[in-house]
N, C-alpha and C. Protein backbone atom coordinates (compact mmCIF):
# COMPACT_ATOMS: atom_id res chain seq x y z
N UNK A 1 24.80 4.48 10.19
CA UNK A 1 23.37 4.29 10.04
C UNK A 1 22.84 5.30 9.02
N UNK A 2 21.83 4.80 8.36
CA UNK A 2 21.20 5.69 6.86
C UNK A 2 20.42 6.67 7.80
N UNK A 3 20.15 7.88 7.38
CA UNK A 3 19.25 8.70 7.87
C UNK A 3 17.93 8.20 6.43
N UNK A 4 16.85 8.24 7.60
CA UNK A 4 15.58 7.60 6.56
C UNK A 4 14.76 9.11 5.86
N UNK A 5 14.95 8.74 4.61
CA UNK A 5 14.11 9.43 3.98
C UNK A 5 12.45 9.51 4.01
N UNK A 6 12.17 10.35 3.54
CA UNK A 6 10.56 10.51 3.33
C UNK A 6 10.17 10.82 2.16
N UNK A 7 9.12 10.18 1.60
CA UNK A 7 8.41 10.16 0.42
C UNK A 7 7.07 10.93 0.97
N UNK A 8 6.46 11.40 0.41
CA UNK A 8 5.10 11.87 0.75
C UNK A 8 3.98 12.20 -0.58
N UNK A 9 2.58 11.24 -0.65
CA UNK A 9 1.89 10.98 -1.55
C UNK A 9 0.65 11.75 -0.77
N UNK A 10 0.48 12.59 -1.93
CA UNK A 10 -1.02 13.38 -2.39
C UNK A 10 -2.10 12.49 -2.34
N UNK A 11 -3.17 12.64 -2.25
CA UNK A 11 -4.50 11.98 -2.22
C UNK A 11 -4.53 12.10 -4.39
N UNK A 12 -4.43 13.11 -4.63
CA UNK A 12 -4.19 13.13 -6.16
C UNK A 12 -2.95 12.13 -6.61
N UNK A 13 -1.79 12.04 -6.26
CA UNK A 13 -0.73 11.04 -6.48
C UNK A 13 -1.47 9.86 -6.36
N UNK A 14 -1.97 9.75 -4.87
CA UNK A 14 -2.77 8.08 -4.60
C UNK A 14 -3.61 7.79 -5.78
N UNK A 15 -4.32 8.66 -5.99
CA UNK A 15 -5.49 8.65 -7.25
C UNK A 15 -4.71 8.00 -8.51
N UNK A 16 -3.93 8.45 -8.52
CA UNK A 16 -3.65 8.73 -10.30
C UNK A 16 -2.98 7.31 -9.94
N UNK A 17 -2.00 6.96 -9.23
CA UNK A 17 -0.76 6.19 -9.29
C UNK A 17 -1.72 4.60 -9.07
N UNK A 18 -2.47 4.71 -8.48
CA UNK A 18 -3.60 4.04 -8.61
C UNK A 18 -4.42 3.58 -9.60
N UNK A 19 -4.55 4.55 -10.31
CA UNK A 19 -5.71 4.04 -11.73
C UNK A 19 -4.78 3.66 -12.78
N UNK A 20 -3.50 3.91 -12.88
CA UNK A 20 -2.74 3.40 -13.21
C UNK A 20 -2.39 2.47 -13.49
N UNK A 21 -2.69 1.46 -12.43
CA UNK A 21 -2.16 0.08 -11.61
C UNK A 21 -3.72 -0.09 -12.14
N UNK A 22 -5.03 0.18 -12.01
CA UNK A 22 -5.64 -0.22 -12.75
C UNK A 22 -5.83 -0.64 -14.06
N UNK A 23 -5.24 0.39 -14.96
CA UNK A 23 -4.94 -0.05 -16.23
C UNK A 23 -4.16 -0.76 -16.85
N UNK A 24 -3.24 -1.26 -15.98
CA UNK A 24 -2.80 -2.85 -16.19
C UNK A 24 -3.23 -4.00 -16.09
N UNK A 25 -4.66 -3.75 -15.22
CA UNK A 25 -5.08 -4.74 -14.71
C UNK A 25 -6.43 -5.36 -16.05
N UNK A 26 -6.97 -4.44 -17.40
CA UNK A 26 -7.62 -4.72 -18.08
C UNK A 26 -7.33 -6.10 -18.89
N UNK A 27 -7.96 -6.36 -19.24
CA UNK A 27 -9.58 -6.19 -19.53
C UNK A 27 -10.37 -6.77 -17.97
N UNK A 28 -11.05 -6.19 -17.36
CA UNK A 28 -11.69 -6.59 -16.62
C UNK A 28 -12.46 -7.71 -16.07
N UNK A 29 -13.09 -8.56 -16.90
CA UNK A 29 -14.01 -9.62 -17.34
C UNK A 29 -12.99 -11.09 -16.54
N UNK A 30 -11.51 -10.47 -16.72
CA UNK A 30 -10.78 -11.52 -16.01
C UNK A 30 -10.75 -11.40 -14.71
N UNK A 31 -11.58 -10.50 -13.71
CA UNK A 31 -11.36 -10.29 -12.80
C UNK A 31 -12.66 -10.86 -11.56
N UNK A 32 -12.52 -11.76 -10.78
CA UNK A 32 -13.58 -12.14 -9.89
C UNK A 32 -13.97 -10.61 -8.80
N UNK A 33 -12.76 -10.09 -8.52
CA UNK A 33 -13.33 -9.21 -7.76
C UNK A 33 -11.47 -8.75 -7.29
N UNK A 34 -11.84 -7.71 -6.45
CA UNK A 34 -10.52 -7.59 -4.95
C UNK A 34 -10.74 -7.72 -3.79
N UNK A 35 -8.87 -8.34 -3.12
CA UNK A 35 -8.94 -8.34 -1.74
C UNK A 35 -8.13 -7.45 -1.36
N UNK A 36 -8.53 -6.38 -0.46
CA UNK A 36 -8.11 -5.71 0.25
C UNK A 36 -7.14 -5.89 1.15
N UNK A 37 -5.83 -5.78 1.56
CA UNK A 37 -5.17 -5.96 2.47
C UNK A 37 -5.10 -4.52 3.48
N UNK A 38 -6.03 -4.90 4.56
CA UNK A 38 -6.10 -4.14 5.81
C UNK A 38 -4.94 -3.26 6.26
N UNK A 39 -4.78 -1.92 6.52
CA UNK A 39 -5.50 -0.97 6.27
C UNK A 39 -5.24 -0.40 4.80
N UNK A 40 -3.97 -0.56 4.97
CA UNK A 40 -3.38 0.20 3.70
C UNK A 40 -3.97 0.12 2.31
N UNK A 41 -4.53 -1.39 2.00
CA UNK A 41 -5.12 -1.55 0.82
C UNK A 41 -6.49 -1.28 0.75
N UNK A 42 -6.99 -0.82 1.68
CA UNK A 42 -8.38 -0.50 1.64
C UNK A 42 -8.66 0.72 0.50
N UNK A 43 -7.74 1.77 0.57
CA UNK A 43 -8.17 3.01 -0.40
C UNK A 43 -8.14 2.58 -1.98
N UNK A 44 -6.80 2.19 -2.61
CA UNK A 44 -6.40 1.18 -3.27
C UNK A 44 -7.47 0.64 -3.86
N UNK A 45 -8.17 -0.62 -3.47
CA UNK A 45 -8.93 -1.80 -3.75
C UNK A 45 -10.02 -1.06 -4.01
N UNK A 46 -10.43 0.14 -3.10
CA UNK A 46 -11.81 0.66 -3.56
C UNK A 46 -11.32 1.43 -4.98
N UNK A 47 -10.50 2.35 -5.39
CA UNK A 47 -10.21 2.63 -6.55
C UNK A 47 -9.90 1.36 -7.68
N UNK A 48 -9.25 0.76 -7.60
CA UNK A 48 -9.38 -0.33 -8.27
C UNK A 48 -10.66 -0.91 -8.64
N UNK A 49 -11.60 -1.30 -8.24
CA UNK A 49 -12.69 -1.69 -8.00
C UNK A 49 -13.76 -0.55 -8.72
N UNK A 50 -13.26 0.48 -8.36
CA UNK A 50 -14.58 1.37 -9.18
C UNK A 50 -13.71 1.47 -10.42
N UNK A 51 -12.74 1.39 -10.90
CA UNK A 51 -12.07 1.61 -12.62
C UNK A 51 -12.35 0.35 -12.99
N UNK A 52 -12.28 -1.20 -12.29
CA UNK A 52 -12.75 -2.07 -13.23
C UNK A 52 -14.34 -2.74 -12.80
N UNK A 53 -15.15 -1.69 -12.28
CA UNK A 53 -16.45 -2.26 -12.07
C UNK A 53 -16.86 -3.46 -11.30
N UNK A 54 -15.65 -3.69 -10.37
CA UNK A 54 -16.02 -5.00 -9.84
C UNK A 54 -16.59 -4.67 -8.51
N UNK A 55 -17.49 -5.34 -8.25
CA UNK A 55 -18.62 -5.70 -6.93
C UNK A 55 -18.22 -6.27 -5.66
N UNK A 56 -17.45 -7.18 -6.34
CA UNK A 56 -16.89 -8.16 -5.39
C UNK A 56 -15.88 -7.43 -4.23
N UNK A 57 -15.76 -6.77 -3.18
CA UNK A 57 -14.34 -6.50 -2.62
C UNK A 57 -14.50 -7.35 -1.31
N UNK A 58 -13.10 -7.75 -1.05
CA UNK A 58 -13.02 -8.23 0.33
C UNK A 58 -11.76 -8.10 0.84
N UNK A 59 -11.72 -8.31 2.26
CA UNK A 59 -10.93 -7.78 2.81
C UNK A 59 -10.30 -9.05 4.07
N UNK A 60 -8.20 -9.29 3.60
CA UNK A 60 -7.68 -10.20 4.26
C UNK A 60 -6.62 -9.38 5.32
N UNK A 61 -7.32 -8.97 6.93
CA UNK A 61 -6.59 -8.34 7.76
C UNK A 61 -5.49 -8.82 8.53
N UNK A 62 -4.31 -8.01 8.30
CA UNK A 62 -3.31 -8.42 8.70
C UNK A 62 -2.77 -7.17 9.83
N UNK A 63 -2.43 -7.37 11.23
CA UNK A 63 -1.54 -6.01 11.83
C UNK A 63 -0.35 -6.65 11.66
N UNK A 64 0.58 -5.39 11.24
CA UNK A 64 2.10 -5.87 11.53
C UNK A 64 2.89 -4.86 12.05
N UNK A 65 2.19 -3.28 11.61
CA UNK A 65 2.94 -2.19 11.85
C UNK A 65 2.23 -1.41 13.01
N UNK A 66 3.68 -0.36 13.65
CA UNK A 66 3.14 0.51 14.25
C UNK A 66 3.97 1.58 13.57
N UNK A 67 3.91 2.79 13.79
CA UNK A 67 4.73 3.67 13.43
C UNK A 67 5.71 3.85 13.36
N UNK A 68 6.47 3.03 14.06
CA UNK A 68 8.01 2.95 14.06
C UNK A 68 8.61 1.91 13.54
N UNK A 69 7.99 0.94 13.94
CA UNK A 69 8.57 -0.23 13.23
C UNK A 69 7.64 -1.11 13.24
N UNK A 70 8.01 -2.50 12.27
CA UNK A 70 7.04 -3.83 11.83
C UNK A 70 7.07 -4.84 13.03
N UNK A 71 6.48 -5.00 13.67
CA UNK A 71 6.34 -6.31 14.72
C UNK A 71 5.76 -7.66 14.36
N UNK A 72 5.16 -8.64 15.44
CA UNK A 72 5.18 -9.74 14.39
C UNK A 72 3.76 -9.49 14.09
N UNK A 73 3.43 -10.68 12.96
CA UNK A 73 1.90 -10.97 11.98
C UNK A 73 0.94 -11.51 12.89
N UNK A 74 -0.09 -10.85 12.72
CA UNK A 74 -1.24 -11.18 13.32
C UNK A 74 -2.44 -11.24 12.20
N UNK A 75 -2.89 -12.40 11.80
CA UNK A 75 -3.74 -12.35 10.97
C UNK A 75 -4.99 -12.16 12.04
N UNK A 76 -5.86 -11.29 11.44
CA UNK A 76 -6.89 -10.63 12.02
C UNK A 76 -8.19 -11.24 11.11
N UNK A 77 -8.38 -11.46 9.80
CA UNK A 77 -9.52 -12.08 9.64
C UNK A 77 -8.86 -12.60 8.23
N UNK A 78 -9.08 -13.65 7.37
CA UNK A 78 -8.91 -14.28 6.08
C UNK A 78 -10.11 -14.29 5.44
N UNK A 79 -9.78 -14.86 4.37
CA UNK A 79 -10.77 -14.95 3.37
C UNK A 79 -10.85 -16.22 2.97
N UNK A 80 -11.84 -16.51 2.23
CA UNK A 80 -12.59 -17.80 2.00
C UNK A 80 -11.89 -18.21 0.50
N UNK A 81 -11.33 -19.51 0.11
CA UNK A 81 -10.14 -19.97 -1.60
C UNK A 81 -8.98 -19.29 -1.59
N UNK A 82 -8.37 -19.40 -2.87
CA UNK A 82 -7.15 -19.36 -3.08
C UNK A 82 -6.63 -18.61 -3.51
N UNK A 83 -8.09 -17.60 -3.62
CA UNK A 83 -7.71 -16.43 -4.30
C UNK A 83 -8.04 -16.18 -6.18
N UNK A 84 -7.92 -17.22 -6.64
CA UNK A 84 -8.30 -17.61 -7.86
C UNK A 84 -9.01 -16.51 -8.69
N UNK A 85 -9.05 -15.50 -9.61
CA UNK A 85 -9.88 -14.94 -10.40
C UNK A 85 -9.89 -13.20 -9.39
N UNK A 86 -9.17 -13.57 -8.05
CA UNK A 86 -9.20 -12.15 -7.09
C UNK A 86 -7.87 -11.23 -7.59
N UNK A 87 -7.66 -10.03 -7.42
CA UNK A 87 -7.14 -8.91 -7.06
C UNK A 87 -6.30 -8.95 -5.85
N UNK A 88 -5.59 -9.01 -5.11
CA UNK A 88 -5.26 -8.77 -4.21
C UNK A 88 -3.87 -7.75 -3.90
N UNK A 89 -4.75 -6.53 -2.97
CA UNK A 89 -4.28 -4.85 -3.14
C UNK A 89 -3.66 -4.63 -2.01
N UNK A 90 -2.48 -3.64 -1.96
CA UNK A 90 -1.97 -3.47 -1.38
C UNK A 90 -1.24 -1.68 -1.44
N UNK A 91 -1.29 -1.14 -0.66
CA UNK A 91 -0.63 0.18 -1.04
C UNK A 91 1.08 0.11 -1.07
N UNK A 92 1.47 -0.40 -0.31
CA UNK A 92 3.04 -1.09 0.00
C UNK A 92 3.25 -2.28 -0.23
N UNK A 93 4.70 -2.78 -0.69
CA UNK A 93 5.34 -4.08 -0.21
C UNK A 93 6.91 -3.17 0.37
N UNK A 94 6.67 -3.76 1.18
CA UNK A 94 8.09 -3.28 2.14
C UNK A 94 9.17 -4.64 2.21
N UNK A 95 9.07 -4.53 2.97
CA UNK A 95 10.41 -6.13 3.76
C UNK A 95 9.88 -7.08 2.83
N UNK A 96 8.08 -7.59 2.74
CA UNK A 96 7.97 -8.96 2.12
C UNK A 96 7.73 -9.32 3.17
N UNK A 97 7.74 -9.03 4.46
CA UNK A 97 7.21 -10.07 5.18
C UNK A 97 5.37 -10.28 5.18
N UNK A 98 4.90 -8.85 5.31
CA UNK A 98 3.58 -9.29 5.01
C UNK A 98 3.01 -9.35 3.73
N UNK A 99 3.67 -9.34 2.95
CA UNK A 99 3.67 -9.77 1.27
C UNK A 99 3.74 -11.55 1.28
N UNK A 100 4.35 -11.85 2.04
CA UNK A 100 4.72 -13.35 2.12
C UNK A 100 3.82 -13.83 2.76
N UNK A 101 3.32 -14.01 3.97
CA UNK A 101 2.42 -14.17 4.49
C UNK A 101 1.05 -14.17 4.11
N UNK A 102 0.31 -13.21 3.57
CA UNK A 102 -0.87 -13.03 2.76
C UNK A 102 -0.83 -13.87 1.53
N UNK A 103 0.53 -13.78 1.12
CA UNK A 103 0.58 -14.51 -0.57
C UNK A 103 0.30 -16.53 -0.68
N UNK A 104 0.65 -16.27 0.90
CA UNK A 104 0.51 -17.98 1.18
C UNK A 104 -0.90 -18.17 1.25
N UNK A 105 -1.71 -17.38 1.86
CA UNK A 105 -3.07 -17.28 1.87
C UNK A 105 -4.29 -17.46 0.47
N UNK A 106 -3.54 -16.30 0.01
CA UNK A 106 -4.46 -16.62 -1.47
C UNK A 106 -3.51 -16.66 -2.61
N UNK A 107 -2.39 -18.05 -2.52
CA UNK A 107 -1.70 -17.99 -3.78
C UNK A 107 -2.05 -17.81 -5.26
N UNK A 108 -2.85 -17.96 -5.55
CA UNK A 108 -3.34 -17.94 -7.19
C UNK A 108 -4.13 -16.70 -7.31
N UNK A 109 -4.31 -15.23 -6.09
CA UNK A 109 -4.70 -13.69 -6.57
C UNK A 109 -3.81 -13.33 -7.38
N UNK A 110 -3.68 -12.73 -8.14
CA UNK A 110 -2.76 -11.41 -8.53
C UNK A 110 -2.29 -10.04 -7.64
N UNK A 111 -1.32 -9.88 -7.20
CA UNK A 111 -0.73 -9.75 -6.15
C UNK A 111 -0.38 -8.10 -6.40
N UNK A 112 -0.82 -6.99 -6.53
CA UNK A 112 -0.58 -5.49 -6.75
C UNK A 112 0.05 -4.66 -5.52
N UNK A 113 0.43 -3.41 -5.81
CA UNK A 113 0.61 -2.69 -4.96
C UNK A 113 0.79 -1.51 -5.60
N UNK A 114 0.41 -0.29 -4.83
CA UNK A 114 1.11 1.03 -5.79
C UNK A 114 2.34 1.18 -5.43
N UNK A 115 3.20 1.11 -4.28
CA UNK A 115 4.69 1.29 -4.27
C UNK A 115 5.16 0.00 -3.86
N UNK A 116 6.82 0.37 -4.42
CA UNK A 116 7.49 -0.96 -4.16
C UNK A 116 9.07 -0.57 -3.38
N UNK A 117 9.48 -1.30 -2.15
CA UNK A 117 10.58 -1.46 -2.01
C UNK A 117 11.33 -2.68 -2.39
N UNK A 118 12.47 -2.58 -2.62
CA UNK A 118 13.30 -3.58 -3.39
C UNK A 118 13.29 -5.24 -2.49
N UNK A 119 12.78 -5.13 -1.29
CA UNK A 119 13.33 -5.87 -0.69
C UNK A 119 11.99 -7.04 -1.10
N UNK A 120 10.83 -6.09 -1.08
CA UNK A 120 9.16 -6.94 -1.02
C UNK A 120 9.17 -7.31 -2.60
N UNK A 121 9.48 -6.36 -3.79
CA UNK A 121 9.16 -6.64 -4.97
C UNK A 121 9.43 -7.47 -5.68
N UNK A 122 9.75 -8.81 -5.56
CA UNK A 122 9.83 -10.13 -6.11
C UNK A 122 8.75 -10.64 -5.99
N UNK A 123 7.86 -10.17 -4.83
CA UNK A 123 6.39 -10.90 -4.19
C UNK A 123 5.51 -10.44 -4.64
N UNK A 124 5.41 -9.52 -5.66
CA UNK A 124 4.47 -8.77 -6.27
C UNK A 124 4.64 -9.15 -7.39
N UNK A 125 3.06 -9.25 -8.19
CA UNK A 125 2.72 -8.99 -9.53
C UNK A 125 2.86 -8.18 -10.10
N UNK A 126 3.02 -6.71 -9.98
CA UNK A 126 2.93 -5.29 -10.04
C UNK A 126 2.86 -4.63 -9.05
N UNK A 127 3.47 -2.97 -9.90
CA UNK A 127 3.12 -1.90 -8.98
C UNK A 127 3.74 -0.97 -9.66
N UNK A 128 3.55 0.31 -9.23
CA UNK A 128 3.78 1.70 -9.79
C UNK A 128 4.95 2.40 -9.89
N UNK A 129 5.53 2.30 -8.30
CA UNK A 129 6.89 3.24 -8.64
C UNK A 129 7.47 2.64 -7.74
N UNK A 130 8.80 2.74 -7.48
CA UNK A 130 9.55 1.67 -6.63
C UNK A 130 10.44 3.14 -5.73
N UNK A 131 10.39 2.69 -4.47
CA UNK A 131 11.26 4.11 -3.74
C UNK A 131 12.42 2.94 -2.94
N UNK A 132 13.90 3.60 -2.17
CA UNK A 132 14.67 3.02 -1.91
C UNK A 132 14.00 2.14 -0.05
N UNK A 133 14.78 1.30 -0.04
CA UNK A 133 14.80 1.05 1.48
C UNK A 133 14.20 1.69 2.70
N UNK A 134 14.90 2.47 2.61
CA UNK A 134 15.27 3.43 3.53
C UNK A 134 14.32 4.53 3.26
N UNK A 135 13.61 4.57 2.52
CA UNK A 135 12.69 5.83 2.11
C UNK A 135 11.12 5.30 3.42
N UNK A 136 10.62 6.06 3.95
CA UNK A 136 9.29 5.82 4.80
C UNK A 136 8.56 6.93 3.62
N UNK A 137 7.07 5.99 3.23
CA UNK A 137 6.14 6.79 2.35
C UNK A 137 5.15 7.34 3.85
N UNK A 138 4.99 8.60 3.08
CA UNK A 138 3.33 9.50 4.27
C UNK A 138 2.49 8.91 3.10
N UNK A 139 1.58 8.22 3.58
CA UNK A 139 0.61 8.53 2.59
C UNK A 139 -0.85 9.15 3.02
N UNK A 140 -1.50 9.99 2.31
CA UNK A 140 -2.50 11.13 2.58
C UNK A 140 -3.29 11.04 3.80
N UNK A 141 -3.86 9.41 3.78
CA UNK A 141 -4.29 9.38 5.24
C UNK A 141 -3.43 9.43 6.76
N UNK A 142 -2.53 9.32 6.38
CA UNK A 142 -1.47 9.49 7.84
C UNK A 142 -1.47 10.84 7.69
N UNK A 143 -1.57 12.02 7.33
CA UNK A 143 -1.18 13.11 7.35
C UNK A 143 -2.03 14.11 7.36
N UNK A 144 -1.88 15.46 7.89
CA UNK A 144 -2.79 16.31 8.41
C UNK A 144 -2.03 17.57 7.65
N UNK A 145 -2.91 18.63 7.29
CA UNK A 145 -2.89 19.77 6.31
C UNK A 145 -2.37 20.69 7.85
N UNK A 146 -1.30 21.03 7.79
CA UNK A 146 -0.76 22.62 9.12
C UNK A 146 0.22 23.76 8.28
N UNK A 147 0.66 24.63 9.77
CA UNK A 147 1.35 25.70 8.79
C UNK A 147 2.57 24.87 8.79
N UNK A 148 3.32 25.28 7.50
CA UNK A 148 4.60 25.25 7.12
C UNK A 148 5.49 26.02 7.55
N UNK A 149 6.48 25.92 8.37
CA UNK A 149 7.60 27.24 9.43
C UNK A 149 8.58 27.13 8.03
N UNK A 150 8.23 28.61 7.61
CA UNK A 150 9.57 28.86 6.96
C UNK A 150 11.18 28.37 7.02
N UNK A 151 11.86 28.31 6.85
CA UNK A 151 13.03 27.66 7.19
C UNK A 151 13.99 28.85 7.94
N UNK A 152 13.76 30.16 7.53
CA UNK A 152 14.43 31.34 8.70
C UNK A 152 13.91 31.03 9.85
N UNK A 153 12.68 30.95 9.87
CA UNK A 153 12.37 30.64 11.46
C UNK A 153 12.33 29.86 12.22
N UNK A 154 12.91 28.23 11.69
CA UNK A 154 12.80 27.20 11.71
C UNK A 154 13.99 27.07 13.33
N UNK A 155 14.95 27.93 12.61
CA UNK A 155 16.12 27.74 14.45
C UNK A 155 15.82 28.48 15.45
N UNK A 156 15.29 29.69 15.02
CA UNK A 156 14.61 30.39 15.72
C UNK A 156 13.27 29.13 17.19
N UNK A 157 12.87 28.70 16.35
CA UNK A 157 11.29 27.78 16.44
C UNK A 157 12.11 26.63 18.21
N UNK A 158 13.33 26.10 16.83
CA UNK A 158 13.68 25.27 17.44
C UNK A 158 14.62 25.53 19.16
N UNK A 159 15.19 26.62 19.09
CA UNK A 159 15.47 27.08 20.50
C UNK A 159 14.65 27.76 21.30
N UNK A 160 13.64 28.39 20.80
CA UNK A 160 12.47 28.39 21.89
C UNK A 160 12.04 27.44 22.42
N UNK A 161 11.54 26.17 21.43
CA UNK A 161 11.27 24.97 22.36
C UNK A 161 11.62 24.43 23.69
C-alpha cells in the first residue's frame, strides 16, 4: 500500500494559481458568468469572477466527500441549461467521479479546476498543476495556523502521549 502524500496550498498559492487559470480564460466577453461547484469551488469561482468581471456566479452542489474518503453523489441543488456561455469551477478533479457527474449536468460549461489528478484530468478543460494519485491537497481553508514541534522533540512529544 502507497503511503499518501500531502500537498499543502497557501491562501497566496490559491490566489495566484487561480488568477492564473483566469488568464486562460480571456478575453472575457466570451464568458456568461460561473458555476461554482460546492464547496471547493466556491473560493475559485469568486476569484475567477472578480479577474474576469463577471456578475453572474452560481452555484451546482454536490456532497461526495468526507475526510477520509469519497462516498456516493448527492446532488444537493442544480442549476438552470446546459451550461452554455458558463464557467464551471472547481478547486479539484480527483477520481472524475464528481467531475463526471456535474459535467453531465452542464455539458457545454467550460470545465476548470486549479489542481489535477491524473485519474479526473481527461474531464477537464483546464487547470494549473497536476499532483500524483496518491497525493491529498490541504487547501487553506481546511487548515489552521499552530506551533510547529521541532523534529528533536517530535519523539520526545510522541512517547509522552
Amino acid at each position: 500500500m502507497k503511503k499518501q502524500k500531502h500537498f499543502f496550498v497557501s491562501w497566496e498559492e490559491m490566489h495566484r494559481d487561480t488568477r492564473l487559470l483566469a488568464e486562460r480564460l480571456l478575453p472575457a466577453s466570451q464568458w456568461k458568468g460561473v458555476i461554482a461547484i460546492s464547496r471547493g469551488g466556491l473560493i475559485p469561482a469568486a476569484i475567477i469572477a472578480r479577474e474576469l468581471n463577471l456578475r453572474l456566479v452560481d452555484t451546482i452542489c454536490v456532497a461526495s466527500y468526507d475526510v477520509k474518503k469519497q462516498g456516493e453523489l448527492q446532488l444537493l441543488k442544480d442549476v438552470e441549461g446546459d451550461g452554455e456561455g458558463m464557467i464551471l469551477v472547481d478547486d479539484l478533479v480527483d477520481t472524475g467521479k464528481t467531475a463526471e457527474f456535474v459535467r453531465n449536468s452542464v455539458p457545454k460549461a467550460r470545465f476548470v479546476t486549479v489542481y489535477g489528478k491524473p485519474a479526473g484530468l481527461p474531464l477537464v478543460d483546464d487547470y494549473i498543476a497536476e499532483v500524483s494519485q496518491s497525493t491529498w491537497i490541504n487547501f487553506p481553508w481546511d487548515m489552521a495556523l499552530q506551533r510547529n514541534v521541532p523534529l528533536v522533540d517530535q519523539s520526545t512529544e510522541a512517547i509522552e502521549s
